[in-house]
C-alpha atoms as a PDB file:
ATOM      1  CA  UNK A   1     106.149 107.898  74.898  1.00  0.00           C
ATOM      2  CA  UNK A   2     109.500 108.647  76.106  1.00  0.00           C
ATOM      3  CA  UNK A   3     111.857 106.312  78.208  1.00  0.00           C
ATOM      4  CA  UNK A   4     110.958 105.376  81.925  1.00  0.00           C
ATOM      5  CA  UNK A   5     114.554 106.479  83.118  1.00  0.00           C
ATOM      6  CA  UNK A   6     117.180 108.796  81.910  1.00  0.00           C
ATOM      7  CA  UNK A   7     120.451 108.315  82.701  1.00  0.00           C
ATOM      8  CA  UNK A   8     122.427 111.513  84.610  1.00  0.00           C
ATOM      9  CA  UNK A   9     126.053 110.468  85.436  1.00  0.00           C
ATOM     10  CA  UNK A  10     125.394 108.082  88.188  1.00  0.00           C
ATOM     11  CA  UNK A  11     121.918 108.548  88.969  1.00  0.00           C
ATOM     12  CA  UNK A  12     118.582 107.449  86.795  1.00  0.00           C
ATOM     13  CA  UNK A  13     116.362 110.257  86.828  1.00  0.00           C
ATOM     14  CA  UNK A  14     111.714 109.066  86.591  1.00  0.00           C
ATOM     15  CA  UNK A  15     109.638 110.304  84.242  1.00  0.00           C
ATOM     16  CA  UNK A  16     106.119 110.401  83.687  1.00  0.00           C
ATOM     17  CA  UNK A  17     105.728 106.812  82.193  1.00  0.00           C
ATOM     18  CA  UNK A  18     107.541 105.622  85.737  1.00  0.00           C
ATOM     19  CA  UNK A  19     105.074 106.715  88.026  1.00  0.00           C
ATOM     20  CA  UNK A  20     102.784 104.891  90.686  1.00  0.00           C
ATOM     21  CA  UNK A  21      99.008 104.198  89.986  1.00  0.00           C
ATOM     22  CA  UNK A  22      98.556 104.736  93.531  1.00  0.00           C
ATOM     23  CA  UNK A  23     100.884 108.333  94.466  1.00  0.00           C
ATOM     24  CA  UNK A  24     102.100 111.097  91.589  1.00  0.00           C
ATOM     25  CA  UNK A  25     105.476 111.497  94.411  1.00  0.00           C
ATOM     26  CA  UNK A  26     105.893 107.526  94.072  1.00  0.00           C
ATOM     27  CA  UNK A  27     107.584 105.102  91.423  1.00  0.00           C
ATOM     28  CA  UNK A  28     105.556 102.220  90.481  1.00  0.00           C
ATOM     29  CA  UNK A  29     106.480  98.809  92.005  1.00  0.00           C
ATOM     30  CA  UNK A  30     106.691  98.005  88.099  1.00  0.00           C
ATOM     31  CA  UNK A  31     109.659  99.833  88.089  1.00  0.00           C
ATOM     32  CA  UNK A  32     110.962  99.047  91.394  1.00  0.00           C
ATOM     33  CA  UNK A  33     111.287  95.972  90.219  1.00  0.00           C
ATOM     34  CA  UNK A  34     112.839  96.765  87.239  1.00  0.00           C
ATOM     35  CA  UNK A  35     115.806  99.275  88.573  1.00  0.00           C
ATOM     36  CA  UNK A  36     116.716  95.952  90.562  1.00  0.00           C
ATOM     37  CA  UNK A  37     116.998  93.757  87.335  1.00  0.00           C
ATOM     38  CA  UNK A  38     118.509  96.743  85.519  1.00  0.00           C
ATOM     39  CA  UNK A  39     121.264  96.648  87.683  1.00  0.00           C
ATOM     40  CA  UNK A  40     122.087  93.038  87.984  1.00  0.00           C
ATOM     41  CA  UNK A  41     121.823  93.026  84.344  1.00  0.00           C
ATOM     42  CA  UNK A  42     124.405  95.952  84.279  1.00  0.00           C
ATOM     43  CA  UNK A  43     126.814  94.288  86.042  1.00  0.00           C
ATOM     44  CA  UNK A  44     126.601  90.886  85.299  1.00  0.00           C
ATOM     45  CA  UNK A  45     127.498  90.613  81.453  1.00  0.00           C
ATOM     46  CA  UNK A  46     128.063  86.772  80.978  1.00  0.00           C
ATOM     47  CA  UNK A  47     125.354  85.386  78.798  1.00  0.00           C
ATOM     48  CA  UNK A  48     125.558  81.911  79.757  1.00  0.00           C
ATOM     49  CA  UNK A  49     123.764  82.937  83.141  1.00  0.00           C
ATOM     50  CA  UNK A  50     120.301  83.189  83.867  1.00  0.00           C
ATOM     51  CA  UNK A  51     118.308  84.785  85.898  1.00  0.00           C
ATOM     52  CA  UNK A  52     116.526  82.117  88.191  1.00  0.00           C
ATOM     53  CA  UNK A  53     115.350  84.501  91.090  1.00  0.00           C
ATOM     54  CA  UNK A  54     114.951  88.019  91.597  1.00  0.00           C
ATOM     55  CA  UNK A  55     113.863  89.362  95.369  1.00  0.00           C
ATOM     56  CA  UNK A  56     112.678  92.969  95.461  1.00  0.00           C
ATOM     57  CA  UNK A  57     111.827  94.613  99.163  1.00  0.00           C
ATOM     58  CA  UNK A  58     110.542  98.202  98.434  1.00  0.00           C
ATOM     59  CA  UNK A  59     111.212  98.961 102.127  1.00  0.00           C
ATOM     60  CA  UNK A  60     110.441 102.729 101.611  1.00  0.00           C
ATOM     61  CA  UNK A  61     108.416 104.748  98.980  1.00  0.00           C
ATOM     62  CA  UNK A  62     110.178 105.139  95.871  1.00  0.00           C
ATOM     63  CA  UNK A  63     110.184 109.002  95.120  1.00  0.00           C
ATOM     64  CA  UNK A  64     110.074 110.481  92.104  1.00  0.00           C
ATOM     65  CA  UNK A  65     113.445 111.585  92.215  1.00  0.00           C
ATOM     66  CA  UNK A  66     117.136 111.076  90.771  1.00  0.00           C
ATOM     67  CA  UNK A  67     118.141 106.882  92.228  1.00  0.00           C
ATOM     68  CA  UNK A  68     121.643 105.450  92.411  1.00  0.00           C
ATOM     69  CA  UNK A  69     120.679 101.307  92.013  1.00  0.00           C
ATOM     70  CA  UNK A  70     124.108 100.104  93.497  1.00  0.00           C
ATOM     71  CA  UNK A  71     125.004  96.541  93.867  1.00  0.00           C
ATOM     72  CA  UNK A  72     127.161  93.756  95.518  1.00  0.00           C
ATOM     73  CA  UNK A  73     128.428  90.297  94.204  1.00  0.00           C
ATOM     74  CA  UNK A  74     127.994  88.136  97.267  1.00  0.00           C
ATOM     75  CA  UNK A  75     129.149  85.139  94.751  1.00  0.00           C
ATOM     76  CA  UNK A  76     130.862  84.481  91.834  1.00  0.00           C
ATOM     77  CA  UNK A  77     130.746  80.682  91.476  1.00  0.00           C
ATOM     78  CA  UNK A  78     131.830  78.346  88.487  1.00  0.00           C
ATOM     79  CA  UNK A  79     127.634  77.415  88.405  1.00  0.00           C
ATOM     80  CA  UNK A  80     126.133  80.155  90.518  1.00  0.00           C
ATOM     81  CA  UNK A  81     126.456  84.128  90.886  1.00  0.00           C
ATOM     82  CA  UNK A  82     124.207  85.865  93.404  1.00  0.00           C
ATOM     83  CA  UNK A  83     124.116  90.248  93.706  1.00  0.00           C
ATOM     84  CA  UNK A  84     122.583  92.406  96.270  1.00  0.00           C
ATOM     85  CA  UNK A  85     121.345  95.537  95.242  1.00  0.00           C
ATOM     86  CA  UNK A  86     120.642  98.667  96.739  1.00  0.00           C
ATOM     87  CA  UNK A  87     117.934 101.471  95.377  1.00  0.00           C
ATOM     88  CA  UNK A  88     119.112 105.150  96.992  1.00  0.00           C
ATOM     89  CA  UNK A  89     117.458 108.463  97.340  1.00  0.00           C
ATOM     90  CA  UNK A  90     120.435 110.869  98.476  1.00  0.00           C
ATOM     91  CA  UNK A  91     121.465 108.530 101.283  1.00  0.00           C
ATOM     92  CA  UNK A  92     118.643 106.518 102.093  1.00  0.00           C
ATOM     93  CA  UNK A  93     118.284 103.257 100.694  1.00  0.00           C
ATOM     94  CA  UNK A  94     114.180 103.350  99.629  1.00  0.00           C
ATOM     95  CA  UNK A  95     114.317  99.693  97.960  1.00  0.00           C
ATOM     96  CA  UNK A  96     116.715  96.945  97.987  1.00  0.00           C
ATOM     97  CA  UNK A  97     116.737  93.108  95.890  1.00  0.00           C
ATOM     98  CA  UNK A  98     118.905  90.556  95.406  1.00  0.00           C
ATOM     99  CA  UNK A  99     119.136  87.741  92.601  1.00  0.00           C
ATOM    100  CA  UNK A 100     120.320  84.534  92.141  1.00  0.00           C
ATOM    101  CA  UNK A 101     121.758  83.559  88.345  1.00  0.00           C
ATOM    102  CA  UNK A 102     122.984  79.800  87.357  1.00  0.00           C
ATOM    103  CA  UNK A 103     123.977  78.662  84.740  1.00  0.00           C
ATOM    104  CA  UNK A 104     122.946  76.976  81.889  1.00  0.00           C
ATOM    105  CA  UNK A 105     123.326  73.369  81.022  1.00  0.00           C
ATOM    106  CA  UNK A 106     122.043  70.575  79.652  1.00  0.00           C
ATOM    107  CA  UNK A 107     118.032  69.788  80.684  1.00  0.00           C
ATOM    108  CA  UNK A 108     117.287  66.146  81.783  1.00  0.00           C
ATOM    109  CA  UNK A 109     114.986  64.084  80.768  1.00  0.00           C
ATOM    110  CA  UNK A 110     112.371  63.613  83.289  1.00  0.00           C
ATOM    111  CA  UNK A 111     108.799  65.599  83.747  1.00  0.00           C
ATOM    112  CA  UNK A 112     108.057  66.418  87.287  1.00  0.00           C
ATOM    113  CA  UNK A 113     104.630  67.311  87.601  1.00  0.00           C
ATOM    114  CA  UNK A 114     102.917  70.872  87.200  1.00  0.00           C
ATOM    115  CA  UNK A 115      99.631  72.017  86.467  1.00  0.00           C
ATOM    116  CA  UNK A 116      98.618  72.242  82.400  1.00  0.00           C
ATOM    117  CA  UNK A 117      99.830  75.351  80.787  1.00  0.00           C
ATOM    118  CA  UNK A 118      96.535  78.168  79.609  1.00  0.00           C
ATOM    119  CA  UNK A 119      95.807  77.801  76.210  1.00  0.00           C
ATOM    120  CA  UNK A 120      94.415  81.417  75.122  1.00  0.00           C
ATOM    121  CA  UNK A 121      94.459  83.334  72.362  1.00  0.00           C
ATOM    122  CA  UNK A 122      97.533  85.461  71.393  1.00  0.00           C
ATOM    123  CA  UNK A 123      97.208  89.092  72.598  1.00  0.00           C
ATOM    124  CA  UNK A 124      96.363  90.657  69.218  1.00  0.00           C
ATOM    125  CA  UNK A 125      93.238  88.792  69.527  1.00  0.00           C
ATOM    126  CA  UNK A 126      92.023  90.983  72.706  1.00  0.00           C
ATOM    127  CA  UNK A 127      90.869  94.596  72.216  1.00  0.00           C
ATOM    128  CA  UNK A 128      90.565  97.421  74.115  1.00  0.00           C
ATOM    129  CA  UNK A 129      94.319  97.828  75.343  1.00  0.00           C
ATOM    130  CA  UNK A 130      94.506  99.271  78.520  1.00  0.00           C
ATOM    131  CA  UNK A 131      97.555 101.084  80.444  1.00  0.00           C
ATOM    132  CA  UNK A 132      96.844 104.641  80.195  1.00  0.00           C
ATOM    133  CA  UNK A 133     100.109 106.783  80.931  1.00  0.00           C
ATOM    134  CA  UNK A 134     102.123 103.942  82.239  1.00  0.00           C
ATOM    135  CA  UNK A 135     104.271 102.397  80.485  1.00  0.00           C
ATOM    136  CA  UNK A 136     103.167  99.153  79.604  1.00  0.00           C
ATOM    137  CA  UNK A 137     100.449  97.654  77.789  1.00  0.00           C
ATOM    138  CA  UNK A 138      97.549  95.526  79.809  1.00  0.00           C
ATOM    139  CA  UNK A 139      95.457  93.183  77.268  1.00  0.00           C
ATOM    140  CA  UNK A 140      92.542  91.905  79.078  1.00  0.00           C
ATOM    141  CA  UNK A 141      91.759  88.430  78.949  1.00  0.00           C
ATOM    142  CA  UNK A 142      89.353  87.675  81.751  1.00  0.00           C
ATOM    143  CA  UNK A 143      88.687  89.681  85.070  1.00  0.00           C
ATOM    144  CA  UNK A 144      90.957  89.002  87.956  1.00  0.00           C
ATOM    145  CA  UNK A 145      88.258  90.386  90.790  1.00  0.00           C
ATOM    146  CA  UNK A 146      88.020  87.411  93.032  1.00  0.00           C
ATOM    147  CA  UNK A 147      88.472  84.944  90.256  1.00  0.00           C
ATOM    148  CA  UNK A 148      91.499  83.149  87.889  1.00  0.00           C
ATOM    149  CA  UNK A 149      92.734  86.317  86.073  1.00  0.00           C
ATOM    150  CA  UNK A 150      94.568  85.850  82.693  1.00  0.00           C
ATOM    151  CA  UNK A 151      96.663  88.667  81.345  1.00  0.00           C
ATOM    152  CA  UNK A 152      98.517  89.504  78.316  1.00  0.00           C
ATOM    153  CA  UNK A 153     101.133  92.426  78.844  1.00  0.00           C
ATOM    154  CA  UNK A 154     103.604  94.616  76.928  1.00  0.00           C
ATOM    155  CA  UNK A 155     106.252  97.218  77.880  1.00  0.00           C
ATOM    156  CA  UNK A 156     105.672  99.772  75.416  1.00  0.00           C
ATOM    157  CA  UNK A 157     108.609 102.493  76.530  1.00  0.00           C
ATOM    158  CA  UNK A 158     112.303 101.913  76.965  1.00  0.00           C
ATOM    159  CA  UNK A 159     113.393 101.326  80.599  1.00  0.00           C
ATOM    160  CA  UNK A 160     116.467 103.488  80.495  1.00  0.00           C
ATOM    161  CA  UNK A 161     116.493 106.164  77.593  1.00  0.00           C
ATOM    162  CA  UNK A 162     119.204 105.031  74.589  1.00  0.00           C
ATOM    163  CA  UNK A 163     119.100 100.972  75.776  1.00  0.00           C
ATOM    164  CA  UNK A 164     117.244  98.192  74.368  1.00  0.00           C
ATOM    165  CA  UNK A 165     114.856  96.410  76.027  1.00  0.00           C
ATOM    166  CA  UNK A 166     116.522  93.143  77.156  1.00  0.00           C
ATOM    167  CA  UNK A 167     113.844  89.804  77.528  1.00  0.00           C
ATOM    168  CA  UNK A 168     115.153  89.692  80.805  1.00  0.00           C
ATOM    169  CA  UNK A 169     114.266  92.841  81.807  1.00  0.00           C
ATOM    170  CA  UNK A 170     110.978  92.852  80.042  1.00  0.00           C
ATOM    171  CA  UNK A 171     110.076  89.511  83.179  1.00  0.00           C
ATOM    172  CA  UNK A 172     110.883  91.410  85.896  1.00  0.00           C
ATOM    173  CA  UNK A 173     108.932  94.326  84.662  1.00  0.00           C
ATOM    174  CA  UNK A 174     105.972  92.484  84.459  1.00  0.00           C
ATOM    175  CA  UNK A 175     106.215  90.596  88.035  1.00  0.00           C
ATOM    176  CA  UNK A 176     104.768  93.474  89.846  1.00  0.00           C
ATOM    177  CA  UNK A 177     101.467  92.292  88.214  1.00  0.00           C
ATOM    178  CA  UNK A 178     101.396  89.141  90.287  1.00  0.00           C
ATOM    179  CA  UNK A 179      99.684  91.600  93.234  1.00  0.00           C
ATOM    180  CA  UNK A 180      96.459  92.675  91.022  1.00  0.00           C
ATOM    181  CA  UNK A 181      96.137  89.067  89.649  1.00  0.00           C
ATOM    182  CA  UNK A 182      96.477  87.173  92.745  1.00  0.00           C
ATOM    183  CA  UNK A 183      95.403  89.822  95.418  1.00  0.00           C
ATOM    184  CA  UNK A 184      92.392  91.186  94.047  1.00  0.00           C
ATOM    185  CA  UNK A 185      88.506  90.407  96.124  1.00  0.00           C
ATOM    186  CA  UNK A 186      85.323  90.384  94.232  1.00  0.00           C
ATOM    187  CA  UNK A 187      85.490  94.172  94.204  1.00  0.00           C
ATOM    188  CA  UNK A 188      88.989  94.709  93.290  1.00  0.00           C
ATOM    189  CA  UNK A 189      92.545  95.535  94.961  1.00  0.00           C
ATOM    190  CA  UNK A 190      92.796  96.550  98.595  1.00  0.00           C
ATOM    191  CA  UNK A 191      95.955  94.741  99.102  1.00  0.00           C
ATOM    192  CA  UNK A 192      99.679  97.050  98.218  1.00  0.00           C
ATOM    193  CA  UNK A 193     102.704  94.753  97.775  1.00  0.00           C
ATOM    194  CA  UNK A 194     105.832  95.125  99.906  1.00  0.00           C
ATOM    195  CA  UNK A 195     107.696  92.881  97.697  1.00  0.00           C
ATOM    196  CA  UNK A 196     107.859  90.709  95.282  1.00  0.00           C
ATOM    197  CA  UNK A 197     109.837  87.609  93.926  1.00  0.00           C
ATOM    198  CA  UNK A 198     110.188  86.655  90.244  1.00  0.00           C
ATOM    199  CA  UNK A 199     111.294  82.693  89.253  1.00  0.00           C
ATOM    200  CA  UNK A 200     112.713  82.159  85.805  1.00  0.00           C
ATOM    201  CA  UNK A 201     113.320  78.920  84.184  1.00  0.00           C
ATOM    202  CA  UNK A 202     114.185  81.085  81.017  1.00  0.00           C
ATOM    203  CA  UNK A 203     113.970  84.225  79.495  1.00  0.00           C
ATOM    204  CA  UNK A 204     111.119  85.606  77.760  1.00  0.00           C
ATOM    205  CA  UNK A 205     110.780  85.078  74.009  1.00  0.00           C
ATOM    206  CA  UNK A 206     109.104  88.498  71.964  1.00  0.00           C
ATOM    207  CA  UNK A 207     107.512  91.637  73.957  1.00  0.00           C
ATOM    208  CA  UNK A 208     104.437  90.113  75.197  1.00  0.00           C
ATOM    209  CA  UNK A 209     104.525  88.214  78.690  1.00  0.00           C
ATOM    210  CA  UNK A 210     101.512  86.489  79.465  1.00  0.00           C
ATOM    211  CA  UNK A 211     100.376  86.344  83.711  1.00  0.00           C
ATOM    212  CA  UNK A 212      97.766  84.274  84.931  1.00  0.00           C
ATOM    213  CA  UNK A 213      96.555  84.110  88.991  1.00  0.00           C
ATOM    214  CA  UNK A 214      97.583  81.016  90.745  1.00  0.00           C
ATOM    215  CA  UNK A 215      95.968  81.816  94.432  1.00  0.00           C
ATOM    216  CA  UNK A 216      95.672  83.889  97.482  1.00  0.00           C
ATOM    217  CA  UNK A 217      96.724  82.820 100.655  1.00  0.00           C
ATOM    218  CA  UNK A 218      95.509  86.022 103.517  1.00  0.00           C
ATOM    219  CA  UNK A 219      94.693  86.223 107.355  1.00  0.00           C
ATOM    220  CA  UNK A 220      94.858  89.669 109.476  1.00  0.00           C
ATOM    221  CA  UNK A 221      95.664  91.640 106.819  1.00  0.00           C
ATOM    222  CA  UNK A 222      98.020  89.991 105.220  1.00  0.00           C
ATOM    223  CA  UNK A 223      98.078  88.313 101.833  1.00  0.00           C
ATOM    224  CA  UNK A 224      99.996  86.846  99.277  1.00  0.00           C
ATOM    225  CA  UNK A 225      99.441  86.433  95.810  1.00  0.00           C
ATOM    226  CA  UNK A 226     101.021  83.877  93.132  1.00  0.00           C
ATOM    227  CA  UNK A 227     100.534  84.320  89.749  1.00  0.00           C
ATOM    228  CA  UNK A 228     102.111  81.699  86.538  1.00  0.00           C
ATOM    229  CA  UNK A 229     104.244  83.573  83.762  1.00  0.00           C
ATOM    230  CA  UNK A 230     104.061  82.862  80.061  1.00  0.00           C
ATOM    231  CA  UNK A 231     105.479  83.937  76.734  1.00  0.00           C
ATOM    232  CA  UNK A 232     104.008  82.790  73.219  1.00  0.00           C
ATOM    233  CA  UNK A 233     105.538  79.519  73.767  1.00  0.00           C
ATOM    234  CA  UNK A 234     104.757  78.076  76.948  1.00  0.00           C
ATOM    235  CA  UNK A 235     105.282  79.108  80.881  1.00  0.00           C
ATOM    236  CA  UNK A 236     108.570  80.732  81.719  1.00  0.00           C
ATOM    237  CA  UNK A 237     108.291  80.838  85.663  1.00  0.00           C
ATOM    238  CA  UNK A 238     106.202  82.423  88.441  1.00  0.00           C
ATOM    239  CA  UNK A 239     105.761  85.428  90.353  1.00  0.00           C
ATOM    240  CA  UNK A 240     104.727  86.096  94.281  1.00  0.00           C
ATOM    241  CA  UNK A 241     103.616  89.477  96.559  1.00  0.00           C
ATOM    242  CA  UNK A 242     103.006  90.070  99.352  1.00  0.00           C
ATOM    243  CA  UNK A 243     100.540  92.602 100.387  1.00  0.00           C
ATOM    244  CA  UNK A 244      99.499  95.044 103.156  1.00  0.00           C
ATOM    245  CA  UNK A 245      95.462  95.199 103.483  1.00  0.00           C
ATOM    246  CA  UNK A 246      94.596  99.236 102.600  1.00  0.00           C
ATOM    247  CA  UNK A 247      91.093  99.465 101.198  1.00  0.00           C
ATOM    248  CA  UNK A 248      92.276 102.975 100.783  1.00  0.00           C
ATOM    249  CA  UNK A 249      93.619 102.196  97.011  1.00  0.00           C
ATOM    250  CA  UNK A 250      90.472 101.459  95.949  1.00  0.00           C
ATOM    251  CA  UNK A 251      89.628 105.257  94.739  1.00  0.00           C
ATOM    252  CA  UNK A 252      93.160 105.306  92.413  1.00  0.00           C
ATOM    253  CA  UNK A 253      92.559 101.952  90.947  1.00  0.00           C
ATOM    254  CA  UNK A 254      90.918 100.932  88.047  1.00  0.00           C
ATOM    255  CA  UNK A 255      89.010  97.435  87.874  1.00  0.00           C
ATOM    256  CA  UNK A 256      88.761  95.256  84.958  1.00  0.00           C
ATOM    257  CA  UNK A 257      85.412  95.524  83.024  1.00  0.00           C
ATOM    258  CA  UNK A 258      83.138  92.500  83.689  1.00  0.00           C
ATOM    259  CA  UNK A 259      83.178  89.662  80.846  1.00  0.00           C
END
């Protein structure tokens, strides 16, 4: 399958793998999120930072077209180093993010509380791999339709054509997936994300990220999902959307088979 992006001077130009489940004109919010960690990963080369927050608003549709991703360093601290970015079409900005990096340290001691960790299976135990033209890899492990969905997942394309696939960058791929897991009713998604906001305590270890719903919170139309992120080793952070109600996606998307 070939690369997500290709690079032409300053522009990344789509391909197939890129586009939306729910428009063929559209980039997938998968991506979306991705151009925005692409580019803070561009231009912030120190490897002692970490990504601890990435905000992505997709304001506009993302077309199908050549993007500038442009960003801002709004600080550059001893501890702390924040960027705005910017997603273009031509002259319009169709998406924009921002992300706050710190860095790292020494971990205390204590344990504040949080909820046990899944214990499931690793992903090659799951078959029937599901994904279809996009670029990434879905591994079923339960159904997310009104219930606790668990997910194994796997980018299976390079992001920009010639560049590896950093474990950063492999997170904020996947955070996109927090609006299927945590927004979906007993008969699937009719909620599409405006945004969405990825917390990292560390980076990914290997391809596979594991997501699992946390809850729905929704009144008037409005929802918002949370979903827990995992790698083989343990949870890595969390991931929120939040949705517009439009039972109108229902015909493009594809519900999990029943267990």
């Amino acid at each position: 399958m070939e690369a997500s992006f290709t690079p032409d001077g300053d522009r990344l130009v789509p391909a197939p793998p890129a586009r939306s489940p729910w428009s063929d004109e559209m980039v997938n919010g998968h991506h979306v999120g991705g151009l925005v960690a692409w580019a803070v990963q561009r231009d912030s080369p120190d490897p002692d930072l970490q990504l601890a927050r990435l905000t992505v608003d997709m304001v506009r549709p993302v077309p199908m077209r050549p993007l500038r991703v442009l960003t801002r360093r709004v600080r550059d601290g001893r501890r702390l180093t924040a960027f705005d970015v910017s997603v273009v079409d031509g002259d319009v900005e169709v998406a924009r993010g921002s992300a706050l990096l710190l860095r790292r340290s020494e971990h205390p001691g204590g344990e504040p509380w949080a909820p046990e960790a899944w214990d499931v299976p690793p992903p090659e135990a799951f078959e029937g791999a599901t994904g279809g033209a996009m670029s990434f890899e879905i591994r079923r492990i339960d159904d997310w339709n009104g219930r606790r969905g668990r997910v194994w997942l796997r980018e299976r394309t390079e992001f920009v054509a010639g560049e590896p696939l950093t474990p950063m960058l492999r997170a904020a791929l996947m955070a996109d997936f927090a609006n299927p897991l945590g927004n979906s009713g007993g008969s699937g998604l009719e909620f599409i994300n405006a945004d969405l906001t990825l917390y990292l305590a560390r980076d990914p270890r290997g391809e596979w990220i594991g997501m699992e719903s946390a809850g729905h919170v929704g009144a008037d139309g409005i929802g918002a999902g949370t979903a827990w992120m995992y790698d083989r080793d343990g949870r890595i952070g969390h991931c929120v959307a939040a949705a517009l109600a439009d039972p109108r996606i229902l015909s493009r998307y594809e519900a999990p088979a029943q267990r």
